[in-house]
PDB file of N, CA and C in Angstrom:
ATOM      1  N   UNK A   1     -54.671 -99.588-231.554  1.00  0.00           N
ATOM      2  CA  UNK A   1     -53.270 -99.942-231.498  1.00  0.00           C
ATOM      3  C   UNK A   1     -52.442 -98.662-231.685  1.00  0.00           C
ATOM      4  N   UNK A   2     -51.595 -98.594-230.759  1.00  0.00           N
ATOM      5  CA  UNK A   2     -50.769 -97.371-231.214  1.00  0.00           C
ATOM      6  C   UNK A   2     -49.558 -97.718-231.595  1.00  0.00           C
ATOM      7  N   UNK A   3     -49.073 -96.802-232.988  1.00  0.00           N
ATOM      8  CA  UNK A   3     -48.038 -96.977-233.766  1.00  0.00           C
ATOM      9  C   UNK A   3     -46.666 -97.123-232.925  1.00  0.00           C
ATOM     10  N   UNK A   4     -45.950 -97.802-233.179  1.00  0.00           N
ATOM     11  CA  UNK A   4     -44.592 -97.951-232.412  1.00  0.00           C
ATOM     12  C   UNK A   4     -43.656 -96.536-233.514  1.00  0.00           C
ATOM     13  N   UNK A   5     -43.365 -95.400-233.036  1.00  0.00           N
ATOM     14  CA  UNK A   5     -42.544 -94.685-233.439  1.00  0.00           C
ATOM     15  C   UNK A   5     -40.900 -94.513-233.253  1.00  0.00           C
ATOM     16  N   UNK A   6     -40.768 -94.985-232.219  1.00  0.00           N
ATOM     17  CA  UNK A   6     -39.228 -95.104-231.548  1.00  0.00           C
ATOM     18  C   UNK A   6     -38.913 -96.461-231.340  1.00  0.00           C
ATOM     19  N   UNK A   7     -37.732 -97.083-231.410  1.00  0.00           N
ATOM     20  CA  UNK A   7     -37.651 -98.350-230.192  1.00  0.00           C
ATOM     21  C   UNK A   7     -37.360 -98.194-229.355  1.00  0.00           C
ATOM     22  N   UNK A   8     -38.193 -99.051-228.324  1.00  0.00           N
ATOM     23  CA  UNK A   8     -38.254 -99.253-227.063  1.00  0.00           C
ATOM     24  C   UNK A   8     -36.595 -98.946-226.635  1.00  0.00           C
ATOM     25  N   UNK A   9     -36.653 -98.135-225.112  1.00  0.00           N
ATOM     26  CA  UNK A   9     -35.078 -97.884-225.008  1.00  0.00           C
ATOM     27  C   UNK A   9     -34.341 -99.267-224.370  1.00  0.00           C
ATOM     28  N   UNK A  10     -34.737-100.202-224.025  1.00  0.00           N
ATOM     29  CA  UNK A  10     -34.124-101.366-223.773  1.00  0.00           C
ATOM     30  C   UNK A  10     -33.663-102.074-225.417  1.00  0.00           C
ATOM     31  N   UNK A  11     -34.506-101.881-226.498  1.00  0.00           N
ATOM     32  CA  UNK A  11     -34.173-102.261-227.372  1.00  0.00           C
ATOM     33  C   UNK A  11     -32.722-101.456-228.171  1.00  0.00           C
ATOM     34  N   UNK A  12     -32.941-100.346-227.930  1.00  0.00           N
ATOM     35  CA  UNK A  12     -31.936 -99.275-227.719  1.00  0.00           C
ATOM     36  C   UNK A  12     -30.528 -99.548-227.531  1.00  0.00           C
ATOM     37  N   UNK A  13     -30.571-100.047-226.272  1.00  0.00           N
ATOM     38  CA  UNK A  13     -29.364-100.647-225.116  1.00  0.00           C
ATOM     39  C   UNK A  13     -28.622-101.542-225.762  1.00  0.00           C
ATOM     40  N   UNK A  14     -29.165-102.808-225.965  1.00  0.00           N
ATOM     41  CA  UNK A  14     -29.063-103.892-226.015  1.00  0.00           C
ATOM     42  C   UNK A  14     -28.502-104.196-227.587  1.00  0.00           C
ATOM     43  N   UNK A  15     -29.912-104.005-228.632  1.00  0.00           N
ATOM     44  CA  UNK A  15     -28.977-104.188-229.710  1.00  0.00           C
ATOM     45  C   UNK A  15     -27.649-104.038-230.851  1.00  0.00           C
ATOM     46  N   UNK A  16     -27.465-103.295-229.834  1.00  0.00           N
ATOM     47  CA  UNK A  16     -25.893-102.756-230.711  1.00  0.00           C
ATOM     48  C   UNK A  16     -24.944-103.591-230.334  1.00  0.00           C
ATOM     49  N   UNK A  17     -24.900-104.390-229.463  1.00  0.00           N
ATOM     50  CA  UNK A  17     -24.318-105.636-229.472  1.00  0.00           C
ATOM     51  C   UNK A  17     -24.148-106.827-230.287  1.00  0.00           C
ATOM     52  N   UNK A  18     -25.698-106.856-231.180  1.00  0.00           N
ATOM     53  CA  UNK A  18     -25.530-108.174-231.705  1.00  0.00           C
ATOM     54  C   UNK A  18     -25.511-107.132-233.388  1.00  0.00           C
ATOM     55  N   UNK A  19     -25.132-105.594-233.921  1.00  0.00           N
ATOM     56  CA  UNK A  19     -25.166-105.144-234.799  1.00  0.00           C
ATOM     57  C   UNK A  19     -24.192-106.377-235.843  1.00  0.00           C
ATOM     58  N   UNK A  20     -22.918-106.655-235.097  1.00  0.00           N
ATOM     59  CA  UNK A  20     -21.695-107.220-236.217  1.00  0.00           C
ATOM     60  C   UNK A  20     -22.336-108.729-236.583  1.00  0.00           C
ATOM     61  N   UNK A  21     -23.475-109.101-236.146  1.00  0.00           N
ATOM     62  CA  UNK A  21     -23.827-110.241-236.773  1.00  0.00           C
ATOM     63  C   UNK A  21     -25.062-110.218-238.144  1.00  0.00           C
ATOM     64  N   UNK A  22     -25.446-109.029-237.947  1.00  0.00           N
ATOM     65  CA  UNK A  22     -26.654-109.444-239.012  1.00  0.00           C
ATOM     66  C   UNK A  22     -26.323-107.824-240.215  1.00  0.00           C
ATOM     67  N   UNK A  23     -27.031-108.172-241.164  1.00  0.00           N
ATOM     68  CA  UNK A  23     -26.322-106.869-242.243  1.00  0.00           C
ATOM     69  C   UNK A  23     -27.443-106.031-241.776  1.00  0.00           C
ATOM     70  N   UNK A  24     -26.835-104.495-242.186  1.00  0.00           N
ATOM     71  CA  UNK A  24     -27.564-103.221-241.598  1.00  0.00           C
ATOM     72  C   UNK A  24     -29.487-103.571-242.005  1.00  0.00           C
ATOM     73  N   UNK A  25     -29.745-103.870-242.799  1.00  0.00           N
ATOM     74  CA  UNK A  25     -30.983-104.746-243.386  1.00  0.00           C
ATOM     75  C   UNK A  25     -31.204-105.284-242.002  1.00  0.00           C
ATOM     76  N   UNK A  26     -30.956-106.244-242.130  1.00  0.00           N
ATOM     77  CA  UNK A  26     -31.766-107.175-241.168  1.00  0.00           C
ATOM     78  C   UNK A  26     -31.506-106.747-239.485  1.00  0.00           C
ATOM     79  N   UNK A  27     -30.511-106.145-239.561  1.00  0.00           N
ATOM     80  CA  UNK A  27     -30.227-105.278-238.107  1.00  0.00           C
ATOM     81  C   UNK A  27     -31.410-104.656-237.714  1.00  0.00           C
ATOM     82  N   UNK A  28     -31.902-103.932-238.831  1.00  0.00           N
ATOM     83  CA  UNK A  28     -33.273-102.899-238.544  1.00  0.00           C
ATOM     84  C   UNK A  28     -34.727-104.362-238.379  1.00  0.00           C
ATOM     85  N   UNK A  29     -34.658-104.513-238.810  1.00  0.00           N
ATOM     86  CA  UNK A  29     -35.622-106.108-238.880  1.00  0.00           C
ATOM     87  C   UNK A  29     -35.429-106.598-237.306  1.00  0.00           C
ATOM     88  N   UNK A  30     -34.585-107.251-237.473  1.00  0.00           N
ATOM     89  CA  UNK A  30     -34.118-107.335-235.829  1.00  0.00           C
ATOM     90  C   UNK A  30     -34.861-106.169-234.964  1.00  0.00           C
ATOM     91  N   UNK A  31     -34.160-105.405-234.665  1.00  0.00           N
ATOM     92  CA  UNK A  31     -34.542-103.984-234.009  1.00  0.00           C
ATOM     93  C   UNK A  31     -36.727-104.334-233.890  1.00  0.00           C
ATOM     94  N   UNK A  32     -36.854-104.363-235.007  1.00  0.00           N
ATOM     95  CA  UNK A  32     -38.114-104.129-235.453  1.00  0.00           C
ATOM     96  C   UNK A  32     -38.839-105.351-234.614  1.00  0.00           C
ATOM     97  N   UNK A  33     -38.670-106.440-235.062  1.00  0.00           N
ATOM     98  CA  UNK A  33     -39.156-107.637-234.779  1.00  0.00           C
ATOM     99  C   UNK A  33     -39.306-107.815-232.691  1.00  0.00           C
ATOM    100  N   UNK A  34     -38.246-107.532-232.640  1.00  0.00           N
ATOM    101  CA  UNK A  34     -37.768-107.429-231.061  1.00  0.00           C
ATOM    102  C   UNK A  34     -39.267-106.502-230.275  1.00  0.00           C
ATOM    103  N   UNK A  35     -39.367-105.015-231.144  1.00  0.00           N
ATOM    104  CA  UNK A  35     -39.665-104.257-230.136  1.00  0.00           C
ATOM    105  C   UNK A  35     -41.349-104.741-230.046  1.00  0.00           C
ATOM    106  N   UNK A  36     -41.339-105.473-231.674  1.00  0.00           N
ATOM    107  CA  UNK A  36     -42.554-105.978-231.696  1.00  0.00           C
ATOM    108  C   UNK A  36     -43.147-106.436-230.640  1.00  0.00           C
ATOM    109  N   UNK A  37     -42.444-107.340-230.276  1.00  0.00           N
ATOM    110  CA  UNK A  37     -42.506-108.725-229.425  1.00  0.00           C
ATOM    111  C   UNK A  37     -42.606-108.216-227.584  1.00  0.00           C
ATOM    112  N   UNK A  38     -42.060-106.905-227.797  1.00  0.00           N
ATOM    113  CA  UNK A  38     -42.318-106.607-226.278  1.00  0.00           C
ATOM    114  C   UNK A  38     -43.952-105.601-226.533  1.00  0.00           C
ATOM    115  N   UNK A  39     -44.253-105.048-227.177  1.00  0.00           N
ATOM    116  CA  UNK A  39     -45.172-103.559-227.221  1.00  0.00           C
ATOM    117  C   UNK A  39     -46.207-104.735-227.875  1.00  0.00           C
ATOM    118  N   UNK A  40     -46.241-105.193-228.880  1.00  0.00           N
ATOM    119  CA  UNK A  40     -47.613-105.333-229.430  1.00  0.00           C
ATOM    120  C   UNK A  40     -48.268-106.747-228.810  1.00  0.00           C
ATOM    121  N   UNK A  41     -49.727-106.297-228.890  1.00  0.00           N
ATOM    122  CA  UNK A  41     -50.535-107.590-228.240  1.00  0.00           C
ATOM    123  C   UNK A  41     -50.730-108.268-229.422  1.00  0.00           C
ATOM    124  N   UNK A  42     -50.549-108.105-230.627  1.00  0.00           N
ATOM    125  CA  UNK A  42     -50.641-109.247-232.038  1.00  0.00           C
ATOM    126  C   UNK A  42     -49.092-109.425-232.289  1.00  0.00           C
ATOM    127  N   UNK A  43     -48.806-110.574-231.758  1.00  0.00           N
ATOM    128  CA  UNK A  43     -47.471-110.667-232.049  1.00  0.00           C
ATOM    129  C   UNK A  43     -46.865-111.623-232.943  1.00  0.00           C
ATOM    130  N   UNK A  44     -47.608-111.528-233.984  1.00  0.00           N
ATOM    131  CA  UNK A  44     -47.442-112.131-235.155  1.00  0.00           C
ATOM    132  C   UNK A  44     -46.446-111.314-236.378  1.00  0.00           C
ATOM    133  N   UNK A  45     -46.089-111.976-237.285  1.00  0.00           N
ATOM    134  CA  UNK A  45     -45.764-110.882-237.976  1.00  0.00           C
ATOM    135  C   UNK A  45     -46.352-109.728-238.738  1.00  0.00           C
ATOM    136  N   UNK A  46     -47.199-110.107-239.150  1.00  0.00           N
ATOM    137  CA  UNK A  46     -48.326-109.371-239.518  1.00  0.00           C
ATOM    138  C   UNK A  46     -48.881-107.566-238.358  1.00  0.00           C
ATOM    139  N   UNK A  47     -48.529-108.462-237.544  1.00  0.00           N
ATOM    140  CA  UNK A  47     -49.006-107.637-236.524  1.00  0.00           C
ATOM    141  C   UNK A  47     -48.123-106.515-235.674  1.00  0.00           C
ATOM    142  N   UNK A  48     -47.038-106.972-236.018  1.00  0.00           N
ATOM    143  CA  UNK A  48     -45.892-106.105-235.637  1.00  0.00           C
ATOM    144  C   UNK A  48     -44.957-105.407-236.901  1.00  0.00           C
ATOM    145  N   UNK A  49     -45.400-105.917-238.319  1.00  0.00           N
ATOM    146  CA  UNK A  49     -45.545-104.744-239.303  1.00  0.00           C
ATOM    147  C   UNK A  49     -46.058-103.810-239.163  1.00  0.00           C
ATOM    148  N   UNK A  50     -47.393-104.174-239.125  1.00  0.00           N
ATOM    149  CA  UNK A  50     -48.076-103.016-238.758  1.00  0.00           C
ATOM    150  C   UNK A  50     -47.989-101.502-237.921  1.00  0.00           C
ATOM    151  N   UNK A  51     -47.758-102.190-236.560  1.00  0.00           N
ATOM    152  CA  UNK A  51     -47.429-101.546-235.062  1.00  0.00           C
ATOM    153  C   UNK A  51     -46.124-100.613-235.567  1.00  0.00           C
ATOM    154  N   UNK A  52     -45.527-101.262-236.413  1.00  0.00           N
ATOM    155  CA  UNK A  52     -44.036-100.289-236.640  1.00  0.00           C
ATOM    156  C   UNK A  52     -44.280 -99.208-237.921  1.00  0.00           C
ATOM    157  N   UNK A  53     -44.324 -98.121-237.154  1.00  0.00           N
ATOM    158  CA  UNK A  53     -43.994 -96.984-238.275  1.00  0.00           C
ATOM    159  C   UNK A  53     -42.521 -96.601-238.609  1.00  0.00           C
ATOM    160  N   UNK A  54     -41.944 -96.990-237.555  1.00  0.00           N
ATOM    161  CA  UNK A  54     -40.350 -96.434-237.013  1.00  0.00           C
ATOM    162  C   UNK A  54     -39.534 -97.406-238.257  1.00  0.00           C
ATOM    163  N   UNK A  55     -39.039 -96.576-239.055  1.00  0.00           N
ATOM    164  CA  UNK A  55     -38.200 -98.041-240.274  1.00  0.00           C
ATOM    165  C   UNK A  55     -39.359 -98.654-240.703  1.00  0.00           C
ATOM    166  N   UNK A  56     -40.512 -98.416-241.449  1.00  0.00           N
ATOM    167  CA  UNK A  56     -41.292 -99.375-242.308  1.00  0.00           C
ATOM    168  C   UNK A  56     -40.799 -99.813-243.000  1.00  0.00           C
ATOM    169  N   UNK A  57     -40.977-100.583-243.203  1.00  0.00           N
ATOM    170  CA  UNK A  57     -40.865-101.754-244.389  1.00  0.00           C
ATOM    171  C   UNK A  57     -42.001-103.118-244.384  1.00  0.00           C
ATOM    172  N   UNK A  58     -41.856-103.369-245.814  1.00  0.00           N
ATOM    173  CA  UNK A  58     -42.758-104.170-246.253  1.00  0.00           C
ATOM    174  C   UNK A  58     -42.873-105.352-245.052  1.00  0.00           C
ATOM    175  N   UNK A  59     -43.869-106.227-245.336  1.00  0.00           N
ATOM    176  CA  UNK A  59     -43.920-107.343-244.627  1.00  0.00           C
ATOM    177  C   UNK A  59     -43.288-108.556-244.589  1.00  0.00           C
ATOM    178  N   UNK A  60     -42.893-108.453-246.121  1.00  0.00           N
ATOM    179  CA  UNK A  60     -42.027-109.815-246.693  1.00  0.00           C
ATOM    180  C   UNK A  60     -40.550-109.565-246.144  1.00  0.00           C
ATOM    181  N   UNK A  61     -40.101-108.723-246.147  1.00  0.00           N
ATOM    182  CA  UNK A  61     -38.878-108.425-245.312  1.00  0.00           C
ATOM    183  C   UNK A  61     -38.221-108.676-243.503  1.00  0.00           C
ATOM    184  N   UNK A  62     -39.703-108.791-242.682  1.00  0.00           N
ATOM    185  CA  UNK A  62     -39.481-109.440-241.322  1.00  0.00           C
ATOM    186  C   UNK A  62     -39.694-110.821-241.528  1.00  0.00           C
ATOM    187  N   UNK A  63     -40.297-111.361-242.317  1.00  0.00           N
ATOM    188  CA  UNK A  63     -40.521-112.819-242.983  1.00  0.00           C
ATOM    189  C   UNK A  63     -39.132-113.213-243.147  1.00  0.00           C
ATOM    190  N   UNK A  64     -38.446-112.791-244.194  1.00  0.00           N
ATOM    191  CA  UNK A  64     -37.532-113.373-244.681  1.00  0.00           C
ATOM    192  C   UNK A  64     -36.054-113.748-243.466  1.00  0.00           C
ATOM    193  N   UNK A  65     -36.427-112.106-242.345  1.00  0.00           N
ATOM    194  CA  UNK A  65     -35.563-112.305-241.770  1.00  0.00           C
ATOM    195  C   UNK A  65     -35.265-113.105-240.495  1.00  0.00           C
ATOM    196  N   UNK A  66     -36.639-113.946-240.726  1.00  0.00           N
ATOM    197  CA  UNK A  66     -37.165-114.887-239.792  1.00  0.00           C
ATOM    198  C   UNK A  66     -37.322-116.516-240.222  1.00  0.00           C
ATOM    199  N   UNK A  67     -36.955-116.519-241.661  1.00  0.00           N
ATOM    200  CA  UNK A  67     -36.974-118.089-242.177  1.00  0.00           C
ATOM    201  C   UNK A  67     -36.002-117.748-243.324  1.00  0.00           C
ATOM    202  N   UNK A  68     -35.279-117.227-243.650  1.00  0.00           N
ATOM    203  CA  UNK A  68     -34.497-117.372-244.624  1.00  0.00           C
ATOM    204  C   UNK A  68     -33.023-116.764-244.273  1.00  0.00           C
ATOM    205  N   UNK A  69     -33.314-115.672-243.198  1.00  0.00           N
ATOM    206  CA  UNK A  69     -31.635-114.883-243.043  1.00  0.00           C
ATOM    207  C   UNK A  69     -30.478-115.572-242.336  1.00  0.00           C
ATOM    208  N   UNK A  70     -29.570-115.447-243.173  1.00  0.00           N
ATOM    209  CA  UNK A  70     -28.191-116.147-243.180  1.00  0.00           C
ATOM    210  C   UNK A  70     -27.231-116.057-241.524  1.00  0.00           C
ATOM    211  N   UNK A  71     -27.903-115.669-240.500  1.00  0.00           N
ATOM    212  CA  UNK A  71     -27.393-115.132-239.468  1.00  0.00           C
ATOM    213  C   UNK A  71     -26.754-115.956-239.167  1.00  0.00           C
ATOM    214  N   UNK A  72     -25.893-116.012-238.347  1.00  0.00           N
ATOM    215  CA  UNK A  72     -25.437-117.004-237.758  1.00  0.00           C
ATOM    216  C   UNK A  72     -25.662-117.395-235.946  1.00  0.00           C
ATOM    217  N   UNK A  73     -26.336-118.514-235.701  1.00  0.00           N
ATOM    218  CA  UNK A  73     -26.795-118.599-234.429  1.00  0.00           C
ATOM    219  C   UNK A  73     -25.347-118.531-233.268  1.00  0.00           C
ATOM    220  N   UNK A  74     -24.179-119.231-233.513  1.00  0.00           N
ATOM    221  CA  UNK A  74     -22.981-119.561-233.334  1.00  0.00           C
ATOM    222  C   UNK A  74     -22.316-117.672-232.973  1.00  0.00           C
ATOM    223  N   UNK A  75     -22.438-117.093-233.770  1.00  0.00           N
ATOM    224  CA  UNK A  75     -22.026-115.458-233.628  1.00  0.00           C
ATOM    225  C   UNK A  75     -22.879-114.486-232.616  1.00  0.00           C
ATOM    226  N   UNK A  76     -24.350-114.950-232.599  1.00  0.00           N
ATOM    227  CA  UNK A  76     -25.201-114.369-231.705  1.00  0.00           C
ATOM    228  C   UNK A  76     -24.978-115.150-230.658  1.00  0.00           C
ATOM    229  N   UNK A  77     -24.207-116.560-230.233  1.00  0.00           N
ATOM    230  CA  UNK A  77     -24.214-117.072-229.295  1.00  0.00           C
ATOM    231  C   UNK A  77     -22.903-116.382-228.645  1.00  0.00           C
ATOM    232  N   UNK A  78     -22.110-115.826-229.525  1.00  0.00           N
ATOM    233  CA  UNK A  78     -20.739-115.298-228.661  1.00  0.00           C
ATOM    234  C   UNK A  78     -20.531-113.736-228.863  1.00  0.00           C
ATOM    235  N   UNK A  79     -21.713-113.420-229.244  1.00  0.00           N
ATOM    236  CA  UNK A  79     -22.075-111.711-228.932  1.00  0.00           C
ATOM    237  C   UNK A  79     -22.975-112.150-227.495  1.00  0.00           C
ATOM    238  N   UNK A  80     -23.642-113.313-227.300  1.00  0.00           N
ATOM    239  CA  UNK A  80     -24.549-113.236-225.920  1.00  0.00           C
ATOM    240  C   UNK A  80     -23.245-113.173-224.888  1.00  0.00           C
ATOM    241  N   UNK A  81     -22.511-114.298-225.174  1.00  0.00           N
ATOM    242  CA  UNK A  81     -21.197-114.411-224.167  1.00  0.00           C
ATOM    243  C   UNK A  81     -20.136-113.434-223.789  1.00  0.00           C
ATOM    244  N   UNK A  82     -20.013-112.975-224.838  1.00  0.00           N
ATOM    245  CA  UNK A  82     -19.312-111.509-224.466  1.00  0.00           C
ATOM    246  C   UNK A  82     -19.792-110.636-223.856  1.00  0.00           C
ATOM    247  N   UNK A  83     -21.296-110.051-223.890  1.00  0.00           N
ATOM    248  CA  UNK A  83     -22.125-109.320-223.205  1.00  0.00           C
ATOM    249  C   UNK A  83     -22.261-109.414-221.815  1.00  0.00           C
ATOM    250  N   UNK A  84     -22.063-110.564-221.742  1.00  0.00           N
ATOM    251  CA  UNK A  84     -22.355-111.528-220.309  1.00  0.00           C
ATOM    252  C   UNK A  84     -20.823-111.583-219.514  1.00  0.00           C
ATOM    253  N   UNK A  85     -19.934-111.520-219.960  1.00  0.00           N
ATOM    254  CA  UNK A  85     -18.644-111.375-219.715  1.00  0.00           C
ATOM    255  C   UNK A  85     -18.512-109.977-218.958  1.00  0.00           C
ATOM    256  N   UNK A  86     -18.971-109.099-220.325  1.00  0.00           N
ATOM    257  CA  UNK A  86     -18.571-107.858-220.397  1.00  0.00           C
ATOM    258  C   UNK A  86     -19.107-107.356-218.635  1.00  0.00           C
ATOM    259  N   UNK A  87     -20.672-107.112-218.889  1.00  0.00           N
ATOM    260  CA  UNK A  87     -21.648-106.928-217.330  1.00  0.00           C
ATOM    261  C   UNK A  87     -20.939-107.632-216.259  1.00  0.00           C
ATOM    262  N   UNK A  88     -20.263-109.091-216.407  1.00  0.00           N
ATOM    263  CA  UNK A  88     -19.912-109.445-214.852  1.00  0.00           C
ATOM    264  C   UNK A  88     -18.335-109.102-214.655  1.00  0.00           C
ATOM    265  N   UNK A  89     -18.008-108.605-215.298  1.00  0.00           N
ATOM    266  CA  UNK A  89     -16.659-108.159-215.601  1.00  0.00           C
ATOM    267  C   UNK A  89     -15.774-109.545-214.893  1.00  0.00           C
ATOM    268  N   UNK A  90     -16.008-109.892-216.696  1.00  0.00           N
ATOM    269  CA  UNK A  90     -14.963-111.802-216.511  1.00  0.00           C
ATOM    270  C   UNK A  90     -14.175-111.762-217.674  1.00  0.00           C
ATOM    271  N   UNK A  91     -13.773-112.362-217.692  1.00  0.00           N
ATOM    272  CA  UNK A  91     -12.212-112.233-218.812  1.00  0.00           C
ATOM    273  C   UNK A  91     -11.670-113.259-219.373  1.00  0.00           C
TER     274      UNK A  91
END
């Protein structure tokens, strides 16, 4: 398995969009979890702890930010819409 050192540059792109919804914490979690999910063939959590050297952190911390974080689905739904706005240039 090779260590994920950077994120992926689509992950790059993209998440600074949904930054104003989740706290700088779980932003990186996010970030983390994401690039997981494209690069690693264990795509568990476990498994994409691992894969990430880039921002380590413990394991209990992509956990939490996956069954316990306060995000709001409603805010990521109108950071998607704005994004989507933004690209088709709609107003």
């Amino acid at each position: 398995m090779i260590p994920l050192v950077e994120f992926p540059e689509l992950v790059q792109h993209y998440a600074p969009y949904f930054e104003r919804v989740f706290s700088p914490a779980a932003f990186v979690q996010l970030k983390r979890y994401i690039s997981g999910l494209i690069v690693s063939e264990n795509k568990t959590v476990e498994g994409i702890n691992l894969l990430c050297v880039v921002e380590s952190r413990n394991q209990s911390s992509l956990n939490r930010l996956l069954t316990e974080s306060p995000f709001s689905r409603l805010r990521i739904a109108e950071q998607l819409l704005a994004r989507y706005c933004q690209t088709h240039r709609i107003q």
